[in-house]
N, C-alpha and C. Protein backbone atom coordinates (compact mmCIF):
# COMPACT_ATOMS: atom_id res chain seq x y z
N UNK A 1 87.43 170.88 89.33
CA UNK A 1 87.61 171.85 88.29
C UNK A 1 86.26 172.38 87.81
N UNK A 2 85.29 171.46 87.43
CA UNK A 2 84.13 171.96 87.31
C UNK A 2 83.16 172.60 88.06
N UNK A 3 84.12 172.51 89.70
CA UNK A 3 83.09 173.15 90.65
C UNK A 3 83.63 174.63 90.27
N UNK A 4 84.61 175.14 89.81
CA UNK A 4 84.62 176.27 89.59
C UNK A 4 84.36 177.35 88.88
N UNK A 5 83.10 176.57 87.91
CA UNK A 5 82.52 177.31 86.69
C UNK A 5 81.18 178.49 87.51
N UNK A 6 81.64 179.53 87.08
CA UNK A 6 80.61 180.27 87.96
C UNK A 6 79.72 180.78 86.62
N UNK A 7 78.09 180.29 87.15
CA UNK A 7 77.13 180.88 86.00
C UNK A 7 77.14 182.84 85.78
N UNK A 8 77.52 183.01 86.33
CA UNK A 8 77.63 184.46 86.17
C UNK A 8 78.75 185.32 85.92
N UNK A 9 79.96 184.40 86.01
CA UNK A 9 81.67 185.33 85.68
C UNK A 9 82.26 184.19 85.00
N UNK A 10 83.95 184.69 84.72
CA UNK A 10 84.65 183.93 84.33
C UNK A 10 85.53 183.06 84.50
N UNK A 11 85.52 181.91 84.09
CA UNK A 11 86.61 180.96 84.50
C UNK A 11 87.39 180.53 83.10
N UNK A 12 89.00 181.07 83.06
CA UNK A 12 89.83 180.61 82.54
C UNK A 12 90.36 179.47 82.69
N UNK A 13 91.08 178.86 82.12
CA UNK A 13 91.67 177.42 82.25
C UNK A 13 93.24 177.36 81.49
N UNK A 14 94.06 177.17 81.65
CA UNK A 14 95.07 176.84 81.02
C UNK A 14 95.57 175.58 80.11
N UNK A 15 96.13 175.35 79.44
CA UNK A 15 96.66 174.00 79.03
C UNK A 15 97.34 173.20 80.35
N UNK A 16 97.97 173.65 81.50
CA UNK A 16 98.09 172.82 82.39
C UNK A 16 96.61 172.20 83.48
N UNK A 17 95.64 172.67 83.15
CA UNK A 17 94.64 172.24 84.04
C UNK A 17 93.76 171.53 83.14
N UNK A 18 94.24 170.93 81.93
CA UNK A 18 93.44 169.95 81.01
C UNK A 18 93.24 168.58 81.44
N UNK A 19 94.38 168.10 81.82
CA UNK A 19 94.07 166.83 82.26
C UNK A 19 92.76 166.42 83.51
N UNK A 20 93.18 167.61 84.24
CA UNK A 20 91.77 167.56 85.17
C UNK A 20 90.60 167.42 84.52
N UNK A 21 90.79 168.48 83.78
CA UNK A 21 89.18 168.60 83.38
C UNK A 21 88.98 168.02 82.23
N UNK A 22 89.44 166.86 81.83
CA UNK A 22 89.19 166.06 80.74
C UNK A 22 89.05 164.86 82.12
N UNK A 23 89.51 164.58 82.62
CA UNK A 23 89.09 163.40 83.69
C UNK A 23 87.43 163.51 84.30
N UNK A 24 87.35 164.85 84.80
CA UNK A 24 85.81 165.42 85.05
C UNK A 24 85.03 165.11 84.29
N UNK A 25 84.98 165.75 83.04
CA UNK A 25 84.00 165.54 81.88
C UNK A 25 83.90 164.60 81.55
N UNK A 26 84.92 163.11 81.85
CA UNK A 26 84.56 161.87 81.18
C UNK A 26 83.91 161.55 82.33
N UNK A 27 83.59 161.82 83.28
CA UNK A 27 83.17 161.20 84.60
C UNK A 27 81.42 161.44 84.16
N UNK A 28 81.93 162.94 83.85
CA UNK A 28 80.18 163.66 83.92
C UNK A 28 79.71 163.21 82.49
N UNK A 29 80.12 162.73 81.56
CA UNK A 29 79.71 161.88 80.29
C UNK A 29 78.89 160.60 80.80
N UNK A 30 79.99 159.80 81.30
CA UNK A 30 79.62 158.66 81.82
C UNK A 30 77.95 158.68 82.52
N UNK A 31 77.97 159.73 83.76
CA UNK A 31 76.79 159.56 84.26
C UNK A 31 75.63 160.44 83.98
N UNK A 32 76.13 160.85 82.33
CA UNK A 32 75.05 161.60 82.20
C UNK A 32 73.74 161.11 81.43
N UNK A 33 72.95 161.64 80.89
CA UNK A 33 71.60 161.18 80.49
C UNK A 33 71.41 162.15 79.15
N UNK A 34 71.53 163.65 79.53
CA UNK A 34 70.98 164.90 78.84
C UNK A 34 72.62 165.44 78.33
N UNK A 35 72.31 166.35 77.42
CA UNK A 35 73.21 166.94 77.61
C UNK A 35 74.74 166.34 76.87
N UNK A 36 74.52 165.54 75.85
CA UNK A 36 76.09 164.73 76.18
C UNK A 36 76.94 165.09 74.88
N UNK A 37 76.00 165.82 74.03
CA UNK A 37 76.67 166.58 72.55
C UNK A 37 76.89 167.88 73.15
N UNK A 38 76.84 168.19 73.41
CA UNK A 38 77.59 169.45 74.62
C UNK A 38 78.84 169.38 75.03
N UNK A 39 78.55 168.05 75.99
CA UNK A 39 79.70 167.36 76.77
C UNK A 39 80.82 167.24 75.91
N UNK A 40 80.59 166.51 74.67
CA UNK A 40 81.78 165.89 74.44
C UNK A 40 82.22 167.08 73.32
N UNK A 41 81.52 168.23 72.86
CA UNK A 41 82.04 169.18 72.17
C UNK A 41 83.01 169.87 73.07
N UNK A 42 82.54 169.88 74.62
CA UNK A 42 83.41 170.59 75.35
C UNK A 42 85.05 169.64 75.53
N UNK A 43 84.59 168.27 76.02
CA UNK A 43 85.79 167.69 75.44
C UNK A 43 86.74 167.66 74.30
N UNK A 44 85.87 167.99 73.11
CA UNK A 44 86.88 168.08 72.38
C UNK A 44 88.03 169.53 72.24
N UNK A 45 87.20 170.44 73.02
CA UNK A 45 87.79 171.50 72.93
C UNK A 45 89.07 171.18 74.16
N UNK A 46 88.68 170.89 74.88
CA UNK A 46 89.88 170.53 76.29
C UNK A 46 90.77 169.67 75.36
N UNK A 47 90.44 168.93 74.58
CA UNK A 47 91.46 167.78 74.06
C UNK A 47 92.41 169.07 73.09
N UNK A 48 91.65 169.87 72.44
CA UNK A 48 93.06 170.58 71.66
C UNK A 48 93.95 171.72 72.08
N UNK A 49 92.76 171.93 73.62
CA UNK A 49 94.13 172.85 73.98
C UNK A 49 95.37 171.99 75.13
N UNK A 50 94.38 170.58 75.36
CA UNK A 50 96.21 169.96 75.88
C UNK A 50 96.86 169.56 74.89
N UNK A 51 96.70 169.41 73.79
CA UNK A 51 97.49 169.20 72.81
C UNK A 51 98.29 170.56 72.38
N UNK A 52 97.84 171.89 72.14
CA UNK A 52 98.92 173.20 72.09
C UNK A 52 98.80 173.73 73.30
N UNK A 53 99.77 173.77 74.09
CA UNK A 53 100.30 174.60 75.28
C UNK A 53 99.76 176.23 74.98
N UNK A 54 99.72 176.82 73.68
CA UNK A 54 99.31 178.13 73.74
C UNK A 54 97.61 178.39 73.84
N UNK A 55 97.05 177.64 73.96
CA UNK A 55 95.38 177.54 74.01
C UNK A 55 95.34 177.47 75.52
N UNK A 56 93.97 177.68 75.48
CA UNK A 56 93.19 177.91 77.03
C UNK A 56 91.93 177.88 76.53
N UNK A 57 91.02 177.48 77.57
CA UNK A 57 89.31 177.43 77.52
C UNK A 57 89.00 178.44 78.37
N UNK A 58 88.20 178.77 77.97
CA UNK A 58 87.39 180.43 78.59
C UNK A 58 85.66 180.28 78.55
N UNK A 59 85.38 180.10 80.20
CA UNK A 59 83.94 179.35 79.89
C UNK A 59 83.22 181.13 80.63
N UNK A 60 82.38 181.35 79.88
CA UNK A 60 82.39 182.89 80.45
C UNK A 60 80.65 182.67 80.65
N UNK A 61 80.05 183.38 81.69
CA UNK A 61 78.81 183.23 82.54
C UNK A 61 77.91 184.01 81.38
N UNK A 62 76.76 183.95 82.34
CA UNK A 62 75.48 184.91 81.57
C UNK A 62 75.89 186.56 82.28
């Protein structure tokens, strides 16, 4: 899921593709170093849109 973040366009996400990418991000938490108040802000955002079906994450490029 995260291989599909393109630095330059957009990647939508649905409430059905949360669980993925809450599995990812705990992976990339785990082995991360830098970066991890980022991480887990982005988690928290994945955590509330699997919780409402009408949310989606919208990670949009430079």
């Amino acid at each position: 899921m995260l291989d599909r973040i393109d630095l330059y366009g957009t990647l939508e996400l649905s409430h059905d593709e949360m669980p993925q990418l809450l599995a990812e991000l705990s992976q990339l938490i785990a082995a991360s170093e830098g970066e991890l108040e980022v991480l887990r802000a982005i988690r928290r955002l994945a955590e509330s849109c699997q919780e409402a079906r009408e949310l989606g994450l919208r990670f949009v490029g430079d």
